[in-house]
Protein backbone atom coordinates (compact mmCIF):
# COMPACT_ATOMS: atom_id res chain seq x y z
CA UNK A 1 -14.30 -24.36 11.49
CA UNK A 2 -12.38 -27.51 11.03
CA UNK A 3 -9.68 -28.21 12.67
CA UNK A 4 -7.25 -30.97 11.80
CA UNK A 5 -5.24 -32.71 14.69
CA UNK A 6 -2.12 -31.01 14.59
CA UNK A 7 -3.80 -27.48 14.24
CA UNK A 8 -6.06 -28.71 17.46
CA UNK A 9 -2.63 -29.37 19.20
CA UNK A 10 -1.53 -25.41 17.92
CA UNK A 11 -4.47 -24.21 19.14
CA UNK A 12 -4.47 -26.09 22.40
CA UNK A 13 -0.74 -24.73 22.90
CA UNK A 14 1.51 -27.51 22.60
CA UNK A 15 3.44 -26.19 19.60
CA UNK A 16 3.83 -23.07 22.26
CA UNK A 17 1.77 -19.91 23.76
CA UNK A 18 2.68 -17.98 20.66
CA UNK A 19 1.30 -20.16 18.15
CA UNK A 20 -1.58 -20.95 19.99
CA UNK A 21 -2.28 -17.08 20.86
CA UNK A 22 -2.49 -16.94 16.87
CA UNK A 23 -4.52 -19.75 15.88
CA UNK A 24 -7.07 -18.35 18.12
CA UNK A 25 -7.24 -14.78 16.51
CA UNK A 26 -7.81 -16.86 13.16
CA UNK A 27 -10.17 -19.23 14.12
CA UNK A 28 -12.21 -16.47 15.86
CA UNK A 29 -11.94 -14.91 12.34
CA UNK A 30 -12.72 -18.30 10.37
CA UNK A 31 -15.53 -18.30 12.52
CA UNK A 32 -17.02 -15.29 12.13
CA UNK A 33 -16.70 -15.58 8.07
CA UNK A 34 -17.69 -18.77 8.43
CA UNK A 35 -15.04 -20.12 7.46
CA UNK A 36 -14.45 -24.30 6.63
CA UNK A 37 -10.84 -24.80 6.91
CA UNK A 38 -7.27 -23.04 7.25
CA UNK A 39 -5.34 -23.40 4.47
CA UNK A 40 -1.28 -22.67 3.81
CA UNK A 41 -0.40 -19.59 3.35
CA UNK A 42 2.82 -18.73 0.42
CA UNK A 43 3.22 -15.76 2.48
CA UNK A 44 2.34 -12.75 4.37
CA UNK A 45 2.98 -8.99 4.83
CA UNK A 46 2.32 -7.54 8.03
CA UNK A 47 0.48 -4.04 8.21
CA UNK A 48 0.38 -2.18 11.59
CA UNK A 49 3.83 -0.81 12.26
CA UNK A 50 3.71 3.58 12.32
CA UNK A 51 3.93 4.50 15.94
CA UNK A 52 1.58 7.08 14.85
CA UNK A 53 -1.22 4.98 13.78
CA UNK A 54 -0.85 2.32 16.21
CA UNK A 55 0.47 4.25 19.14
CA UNK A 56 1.53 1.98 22.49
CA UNK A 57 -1.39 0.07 22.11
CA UNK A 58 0.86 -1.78 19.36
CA UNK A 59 3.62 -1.61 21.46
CA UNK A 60 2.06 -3.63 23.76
CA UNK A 61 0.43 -6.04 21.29
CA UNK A 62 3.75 -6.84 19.69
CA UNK A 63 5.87 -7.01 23.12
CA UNK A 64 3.37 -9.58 24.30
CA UNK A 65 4.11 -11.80 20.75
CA UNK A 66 7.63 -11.38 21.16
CA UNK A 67 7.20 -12.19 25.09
CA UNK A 68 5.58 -15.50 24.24
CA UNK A 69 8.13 -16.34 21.71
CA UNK A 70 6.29 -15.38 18.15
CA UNK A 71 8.27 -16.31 15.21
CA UNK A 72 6.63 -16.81 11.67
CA UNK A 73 6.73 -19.56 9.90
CA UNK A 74 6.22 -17.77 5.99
CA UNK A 75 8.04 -15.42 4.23
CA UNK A 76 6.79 -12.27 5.90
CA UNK A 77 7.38 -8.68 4.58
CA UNK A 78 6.28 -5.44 6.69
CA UNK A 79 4.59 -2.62 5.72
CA UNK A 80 5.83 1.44 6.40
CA UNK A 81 6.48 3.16 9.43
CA UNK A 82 6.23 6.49 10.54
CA UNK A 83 9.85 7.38 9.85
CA UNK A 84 12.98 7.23 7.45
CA UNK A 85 15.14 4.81 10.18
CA UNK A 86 18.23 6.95 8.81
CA UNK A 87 16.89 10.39 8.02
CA UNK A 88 14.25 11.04 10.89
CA UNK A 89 15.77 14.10 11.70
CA UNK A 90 15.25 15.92 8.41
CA UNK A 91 11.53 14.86 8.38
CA UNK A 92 11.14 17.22 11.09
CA UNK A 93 9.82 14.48 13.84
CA UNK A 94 10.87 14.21 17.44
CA UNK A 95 13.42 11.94 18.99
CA UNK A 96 11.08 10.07 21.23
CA UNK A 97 8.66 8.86 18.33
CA UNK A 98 11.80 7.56 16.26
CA UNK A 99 12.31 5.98 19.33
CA UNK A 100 9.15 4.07 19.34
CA UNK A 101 8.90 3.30 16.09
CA UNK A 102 12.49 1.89 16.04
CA UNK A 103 11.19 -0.16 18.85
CA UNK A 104 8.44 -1.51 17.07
CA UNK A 105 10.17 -2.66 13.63
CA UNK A 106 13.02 -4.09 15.90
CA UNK A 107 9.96 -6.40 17.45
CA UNK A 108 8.80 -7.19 14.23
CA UNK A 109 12.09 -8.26 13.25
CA UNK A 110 12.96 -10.11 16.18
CA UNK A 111 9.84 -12.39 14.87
CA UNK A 112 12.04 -12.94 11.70
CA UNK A 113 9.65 -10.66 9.81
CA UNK A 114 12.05 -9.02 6.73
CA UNK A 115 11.23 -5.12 7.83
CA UNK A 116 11.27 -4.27 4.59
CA UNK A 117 9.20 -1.18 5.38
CA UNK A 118 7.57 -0.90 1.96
CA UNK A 119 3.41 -1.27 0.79
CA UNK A 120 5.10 -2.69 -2.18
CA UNK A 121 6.53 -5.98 -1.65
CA UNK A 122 6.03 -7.51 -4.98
CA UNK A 123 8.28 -5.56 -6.00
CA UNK A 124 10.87 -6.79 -2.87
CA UNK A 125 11.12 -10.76 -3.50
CA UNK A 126 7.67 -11.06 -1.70
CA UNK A 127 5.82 -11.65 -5.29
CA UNK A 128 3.17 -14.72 -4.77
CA UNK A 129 2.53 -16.45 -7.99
CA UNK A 130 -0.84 -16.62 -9.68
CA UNK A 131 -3.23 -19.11 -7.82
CA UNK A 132 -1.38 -19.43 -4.29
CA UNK A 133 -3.20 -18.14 -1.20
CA UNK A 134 -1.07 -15.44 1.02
CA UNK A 135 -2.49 -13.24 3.81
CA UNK A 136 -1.14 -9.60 3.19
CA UNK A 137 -2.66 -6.90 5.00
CA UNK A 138 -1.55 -3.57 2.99
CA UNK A 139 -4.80 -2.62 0.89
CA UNK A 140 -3.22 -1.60 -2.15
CA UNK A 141 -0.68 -4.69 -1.76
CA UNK A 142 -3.75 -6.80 -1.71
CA UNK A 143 -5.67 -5.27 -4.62
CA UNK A 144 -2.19 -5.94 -6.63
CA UNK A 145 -1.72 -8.96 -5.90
CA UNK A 146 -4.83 -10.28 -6.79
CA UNK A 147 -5.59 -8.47 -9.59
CA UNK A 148 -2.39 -7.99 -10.97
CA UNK A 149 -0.72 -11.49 -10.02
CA UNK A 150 -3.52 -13.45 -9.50
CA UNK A 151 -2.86 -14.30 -6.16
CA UNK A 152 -5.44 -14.84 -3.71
CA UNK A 153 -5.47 -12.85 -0.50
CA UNK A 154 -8.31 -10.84 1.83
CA UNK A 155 -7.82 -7.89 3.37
CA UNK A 156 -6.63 -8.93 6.42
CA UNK A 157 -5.90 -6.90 9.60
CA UNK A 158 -2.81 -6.07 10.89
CA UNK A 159 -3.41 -8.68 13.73
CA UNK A 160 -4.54 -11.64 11.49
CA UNK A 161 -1.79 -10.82 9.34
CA UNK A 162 0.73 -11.93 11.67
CA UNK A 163 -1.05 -14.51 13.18
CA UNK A 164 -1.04 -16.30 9.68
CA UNK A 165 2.49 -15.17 9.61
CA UNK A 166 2.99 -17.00 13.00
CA UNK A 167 0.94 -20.16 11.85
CA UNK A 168 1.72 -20.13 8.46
CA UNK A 169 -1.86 -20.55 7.78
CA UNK A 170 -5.15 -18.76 6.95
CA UNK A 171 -8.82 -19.19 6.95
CA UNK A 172 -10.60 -20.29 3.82
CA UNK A 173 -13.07 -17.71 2.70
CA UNK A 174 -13.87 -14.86 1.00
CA UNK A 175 -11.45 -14.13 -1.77
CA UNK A 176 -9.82 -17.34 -1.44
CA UNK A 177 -13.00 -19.36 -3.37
CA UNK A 178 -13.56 -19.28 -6.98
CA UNK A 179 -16.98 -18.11 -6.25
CA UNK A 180 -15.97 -14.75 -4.58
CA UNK A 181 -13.81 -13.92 -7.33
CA UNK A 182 -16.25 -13.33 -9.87
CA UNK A 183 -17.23 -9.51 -11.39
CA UNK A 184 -19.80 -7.51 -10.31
CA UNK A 185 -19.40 -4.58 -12.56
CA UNK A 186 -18.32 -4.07 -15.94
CA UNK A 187 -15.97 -0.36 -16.35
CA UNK A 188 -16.06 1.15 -19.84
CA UNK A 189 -12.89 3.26 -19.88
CA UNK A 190 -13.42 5.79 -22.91
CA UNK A 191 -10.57 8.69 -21.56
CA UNK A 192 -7.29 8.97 -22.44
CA UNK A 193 -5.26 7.07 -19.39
CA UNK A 194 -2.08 9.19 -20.34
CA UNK A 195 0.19 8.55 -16.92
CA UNK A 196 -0.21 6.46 -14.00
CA UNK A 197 -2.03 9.15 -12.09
CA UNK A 198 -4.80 8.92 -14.71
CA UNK A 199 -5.26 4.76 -13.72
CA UNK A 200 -5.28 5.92 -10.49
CA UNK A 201 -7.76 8.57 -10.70
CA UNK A 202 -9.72 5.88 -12.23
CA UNK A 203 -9.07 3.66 -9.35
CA UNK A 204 -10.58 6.41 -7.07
CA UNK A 205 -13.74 6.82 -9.01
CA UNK A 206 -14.09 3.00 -9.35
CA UNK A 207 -13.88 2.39 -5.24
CA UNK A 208 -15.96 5.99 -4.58
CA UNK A 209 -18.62 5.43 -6.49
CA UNK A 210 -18.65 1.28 -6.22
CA UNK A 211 -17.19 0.15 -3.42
CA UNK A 212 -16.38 -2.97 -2.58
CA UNK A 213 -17.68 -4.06 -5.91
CA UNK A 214 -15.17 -6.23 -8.14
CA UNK A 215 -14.86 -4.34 -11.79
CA UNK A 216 -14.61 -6.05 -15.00
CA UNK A 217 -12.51 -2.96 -16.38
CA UNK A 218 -12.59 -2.63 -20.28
CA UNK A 219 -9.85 0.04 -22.27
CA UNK A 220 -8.28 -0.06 -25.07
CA UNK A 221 -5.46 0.78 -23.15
CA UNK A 222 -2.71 -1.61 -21.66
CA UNK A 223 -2.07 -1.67 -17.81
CA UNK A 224 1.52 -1.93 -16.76
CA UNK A 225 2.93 -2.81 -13.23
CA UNK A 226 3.32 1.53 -12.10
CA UNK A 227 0.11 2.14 -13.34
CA UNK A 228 -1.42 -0.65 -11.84
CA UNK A 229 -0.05 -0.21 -8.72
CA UNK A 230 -1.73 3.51 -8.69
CA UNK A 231 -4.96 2.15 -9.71
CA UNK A 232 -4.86 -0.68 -7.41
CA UNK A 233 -3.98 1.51 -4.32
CA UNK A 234 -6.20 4.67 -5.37
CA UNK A 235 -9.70 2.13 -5.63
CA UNK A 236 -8.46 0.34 -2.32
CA UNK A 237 -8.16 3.52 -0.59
CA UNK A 238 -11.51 5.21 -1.67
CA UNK A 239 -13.44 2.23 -1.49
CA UNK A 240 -12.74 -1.16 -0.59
CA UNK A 241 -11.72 -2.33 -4.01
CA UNK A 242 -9.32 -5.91 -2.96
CA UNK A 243 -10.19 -7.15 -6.86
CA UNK A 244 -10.57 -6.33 -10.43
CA UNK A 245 -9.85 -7.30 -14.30
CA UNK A 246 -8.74 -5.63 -16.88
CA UNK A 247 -9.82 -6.99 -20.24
CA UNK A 248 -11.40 -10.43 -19.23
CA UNK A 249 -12.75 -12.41 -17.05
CA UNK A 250 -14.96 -15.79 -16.76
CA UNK A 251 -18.75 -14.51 -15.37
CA UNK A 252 -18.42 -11.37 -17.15
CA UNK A 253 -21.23 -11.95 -19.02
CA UNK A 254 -24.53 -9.36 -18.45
CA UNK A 255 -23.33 -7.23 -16.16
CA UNK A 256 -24.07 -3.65 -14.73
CA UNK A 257 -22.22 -1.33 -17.47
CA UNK A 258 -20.32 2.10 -16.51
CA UNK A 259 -18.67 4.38 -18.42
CA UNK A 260 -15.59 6.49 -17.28
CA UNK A 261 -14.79 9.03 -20.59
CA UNK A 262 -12.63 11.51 -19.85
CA UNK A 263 -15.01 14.10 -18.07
CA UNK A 264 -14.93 11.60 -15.37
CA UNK A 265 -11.21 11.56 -14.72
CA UNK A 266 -11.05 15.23 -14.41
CA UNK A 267 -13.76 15.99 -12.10
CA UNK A 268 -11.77 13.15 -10.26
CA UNK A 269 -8.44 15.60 -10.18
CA UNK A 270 -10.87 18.43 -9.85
CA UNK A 271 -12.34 17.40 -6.11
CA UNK A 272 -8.66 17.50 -4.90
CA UNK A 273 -8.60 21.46 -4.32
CA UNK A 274 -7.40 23.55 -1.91
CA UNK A 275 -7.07 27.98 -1.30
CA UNK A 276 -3.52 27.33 -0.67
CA UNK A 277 -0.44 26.83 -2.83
CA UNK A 278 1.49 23.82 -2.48
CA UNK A 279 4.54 24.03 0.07
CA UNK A 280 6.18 21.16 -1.05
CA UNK A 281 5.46 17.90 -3.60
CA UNK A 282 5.39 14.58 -2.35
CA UNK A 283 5.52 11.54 -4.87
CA UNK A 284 6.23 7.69 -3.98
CA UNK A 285 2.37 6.30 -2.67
CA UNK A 286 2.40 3.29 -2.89
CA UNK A 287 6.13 3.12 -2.86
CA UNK A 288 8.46 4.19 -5.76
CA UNK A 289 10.29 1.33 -8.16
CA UNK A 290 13.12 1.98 -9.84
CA UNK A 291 11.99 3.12 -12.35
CA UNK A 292 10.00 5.59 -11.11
CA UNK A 293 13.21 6.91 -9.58
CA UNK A 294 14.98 7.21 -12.65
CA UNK A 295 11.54 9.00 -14.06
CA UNK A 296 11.91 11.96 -11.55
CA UNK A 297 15.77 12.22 -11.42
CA UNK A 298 15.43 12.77 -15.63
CA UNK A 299 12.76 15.13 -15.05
CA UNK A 300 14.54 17.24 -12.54
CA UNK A 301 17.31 16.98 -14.95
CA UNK A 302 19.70 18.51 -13.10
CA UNK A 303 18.36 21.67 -11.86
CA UNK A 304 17.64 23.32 -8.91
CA UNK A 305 14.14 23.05 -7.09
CA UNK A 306 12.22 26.07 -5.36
CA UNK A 307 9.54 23.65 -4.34
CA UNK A 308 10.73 20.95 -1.68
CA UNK A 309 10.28 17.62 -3.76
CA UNK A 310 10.05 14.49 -1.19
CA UNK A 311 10.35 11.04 -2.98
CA UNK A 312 9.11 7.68 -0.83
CA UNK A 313 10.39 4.64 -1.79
CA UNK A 314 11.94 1.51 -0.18
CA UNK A 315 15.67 1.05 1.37
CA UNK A 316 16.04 -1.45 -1.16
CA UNK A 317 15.13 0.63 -4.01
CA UNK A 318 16.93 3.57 -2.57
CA UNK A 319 19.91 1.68 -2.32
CA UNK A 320 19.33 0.77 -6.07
CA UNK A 321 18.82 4.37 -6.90
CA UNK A 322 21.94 5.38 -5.38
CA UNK A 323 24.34 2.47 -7.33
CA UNK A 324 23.12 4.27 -10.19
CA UNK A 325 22.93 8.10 -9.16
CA UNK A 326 19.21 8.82 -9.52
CA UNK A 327 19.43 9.59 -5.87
CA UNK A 328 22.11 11.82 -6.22
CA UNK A 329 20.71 13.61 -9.21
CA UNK A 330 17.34 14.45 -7.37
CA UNK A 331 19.14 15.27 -4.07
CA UNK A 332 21.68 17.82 -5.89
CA UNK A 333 19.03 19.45 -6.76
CA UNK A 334 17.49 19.94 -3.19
CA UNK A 335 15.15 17.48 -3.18
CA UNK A 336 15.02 14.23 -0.69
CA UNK A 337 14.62 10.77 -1.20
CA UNK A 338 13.26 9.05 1.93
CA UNK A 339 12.25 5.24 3.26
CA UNK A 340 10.69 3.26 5.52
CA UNK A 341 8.14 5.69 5.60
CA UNK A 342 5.51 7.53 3.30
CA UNK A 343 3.36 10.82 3.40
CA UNK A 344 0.42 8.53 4.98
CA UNK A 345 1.89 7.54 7.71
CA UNK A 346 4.23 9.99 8.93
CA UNK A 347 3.33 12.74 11.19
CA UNK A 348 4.33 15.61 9.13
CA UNK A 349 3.87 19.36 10.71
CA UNK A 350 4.43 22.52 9.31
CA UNK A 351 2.64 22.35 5.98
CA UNK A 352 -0.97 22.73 4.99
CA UNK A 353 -1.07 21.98 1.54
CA UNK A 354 0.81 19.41 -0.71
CA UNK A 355 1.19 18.00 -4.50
CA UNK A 356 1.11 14.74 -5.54
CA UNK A 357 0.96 12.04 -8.45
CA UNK A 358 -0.77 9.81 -6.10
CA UNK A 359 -4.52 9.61 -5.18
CA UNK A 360 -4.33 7.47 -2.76
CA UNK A 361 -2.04 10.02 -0.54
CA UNK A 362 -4.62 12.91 -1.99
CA UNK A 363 -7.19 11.29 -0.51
CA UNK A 364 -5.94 10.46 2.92
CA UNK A 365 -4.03 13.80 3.22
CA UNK A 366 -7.40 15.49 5.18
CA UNK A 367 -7.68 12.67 7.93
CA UNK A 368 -4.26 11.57 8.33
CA UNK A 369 -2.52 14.54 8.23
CA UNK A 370 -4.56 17.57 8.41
CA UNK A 371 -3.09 18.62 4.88
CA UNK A 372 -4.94 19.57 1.86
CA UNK A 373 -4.07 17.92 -1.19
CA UNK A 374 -3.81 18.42 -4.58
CA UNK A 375 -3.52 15.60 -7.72
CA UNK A 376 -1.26 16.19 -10.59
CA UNK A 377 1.00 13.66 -13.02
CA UNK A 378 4.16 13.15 -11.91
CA UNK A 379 5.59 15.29 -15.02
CA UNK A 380 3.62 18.19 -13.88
CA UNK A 381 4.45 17.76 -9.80
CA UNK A 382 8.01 18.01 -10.82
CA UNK A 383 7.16 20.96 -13.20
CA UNK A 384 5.72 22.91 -10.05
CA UNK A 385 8.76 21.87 -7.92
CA UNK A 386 10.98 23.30 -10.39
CA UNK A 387 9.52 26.45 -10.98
CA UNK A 388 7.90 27.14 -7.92
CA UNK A 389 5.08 29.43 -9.82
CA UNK A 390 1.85 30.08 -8.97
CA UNK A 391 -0.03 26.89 -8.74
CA UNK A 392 -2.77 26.98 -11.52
CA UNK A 393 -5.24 24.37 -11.37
């Protein structure tokens, strides 16, 4: 891969240890993906922070960065960690994991990383505009962000996420090039998409059943930001689905047709079963807006719930919630409203079967958490959570 002069001078470690500890990782991965150039990045977001998931090995990863004197050079958002910084205590997890994972975001920060602690930065002033290059390294960031914005990112690791971060840079290839981006499917959509967790049931049969493919979706339906974030998360999570269209797209000519009517979609919600009832509903995968917020605090209108409801969502967005009493509204009712964290990447115990309007968190319940998981709207997870009767699937 080409190098010019003053990246040979990063590499070779005059600009500092740090930086040149980074340009290595991404010329090892420019190499690899063959790779002709590095190219400025608009920004980055940094996956890799739950103490659960990356245990002291990531400890020790980020103390040597910080050791050598890592600081990024982009705007930089971070992804989730394993607990609500604030509420840790009421998620039921022990003192000496909040510990680490304190430790961890505090290193992230000290790299003047914004620890935003949210897989939806768009929606946190991290929101790359259509055509610039960015290295983000949440899946379901990067499928939005592509598809949705227009931005061009790979998936990138954890690790070459902040070494762009570091270098400001990141190796040409791959989704980057016009001729990557092109479709390689075309989706017929024929069933009612009547909430967001219908897009992202879609989503999960799109990446199940195709991959890494990139689908030329076609419905008669619009796609709005929520439901495209479900959609974009739930095909990133069961496949490895980083692009799509919906509507249009240049090369979309003669290409492999599929349809998805609405026996499709439910044998989707169908496969997420369990022989238990839910003990409590989780919504907020990826990360709730505002106005998802506002969705659940009107639908719990002010009632009391027999089924704990947990809502994920940033500190920002919390903070948001609160100004305008959604917050209050859900948690008067007995609910909870955590951040920083979500039901992926938190090491819940005590429950062996949850709801939720998200099939991304449906799908990784099994592995990640031992839980079995089932997939409703959000209207009807809030339904259950109210009335706490007898789940019927």
């Amino acid at each position: 891969m080409y190098l010019t002069k003053e990246e040979e001078k990063a590499f070779d470690g005059e600009y500092g240890e740090a930086i040149s500890l980074a340009m290595r990782i991404l010329c090892a991965l420019g190499d690899f993906f063959e790779a002709d150039r590095l190219i400025p990045i608009h920004s980055a977001h940094v996956s890799g922070v739950s103490y659960k998931t990356g245990g002291d090995a990531l400890l020790t990863t980020l103390k040597k960065f910080s050791y050598l004197g890592a600081k990024v050079q982009s705007f930089t958002t971070l992804n989730p960690g394993g607990v609500d910084l604030e509420k840790w205590g009421e998620m039921g997890v022990e003192k000496a994991f909040f510990e680490k994972q304190r430790e961890i975001i505090n290193l992230y920060a000290g790299m003047g990383i914004f620890a935003t602690c949210s897989c939806t930065p768009y929606e946190l002033g991290n929101l790359p505009a259509r055509g610039s290059h960015v290295a983000f390294a949440e899946s379901s960031a990067v499928a939005f962000v592509n598809s949705y914005l227009g931005a061009r990112t790979n998936r990138e690791s954890s690790l070459s996420a902040l070494a762009s971060a570091i270098t400001g840079k990141t190796p040409r290839y791959g989704l980057h090039l016009d001729e990557n981006r092109k479709p390689t499917i075309e989706v017929r959509v024929t069933a009612p998409l009547e909430s967001p967790t219908h897009y992202g049931a879609l989503g999960y049969f799109i990446g199940k059943n195709f991959g890494d493919a990139i689908p030329l979706i076609q419905s008669e339906h619009s796609i709005p930001l929520v439901e495209a974030k479900h959609l974009s998360s739930a095909a990133a999570a069961s496949g490895a689905v980083a692009l799509y269209y919906w509507g249009k797209a240049e090369g979309g000519d003669k290409l492999e047709k599929v349809e998805v009517d609405r026996k499709t979609l439910d044998e989707v919600f169908e496969s997420f079963g369990s022989t238990s009832e839910p003990e409590v509903v989780m919504v907020g995968c990826p990360h709730y807006s505002i106005y998802e917020l506002k969705k659940v605090a009107e639908l719990v209108g002010g009632r009391k719930l027999k089924i704990p409801l947990w809502v994920f969502t940033s500190r920002q967005v919390k903070l948001l919630g609160e100004r305008f009493g959604l917050v209050q509204k859900i948690e008067q009712a007995g609910g909870k409203v955590f951040c920083d964290t979500c039901p992926i990447v938190a090491p819940f115990k005590g429950f062996k079967c949850f709801l939720t309007d998200s099939a991304k968190a449906a799908h990784y319940a099994p592995s990640m958490n031992n839980m079995e998981a089932l997939l409703m709207p959000t209207e009807e997870c809030v339904k259950v959570a109210l009335e706490g009767s007898k789940w019927k699937k």
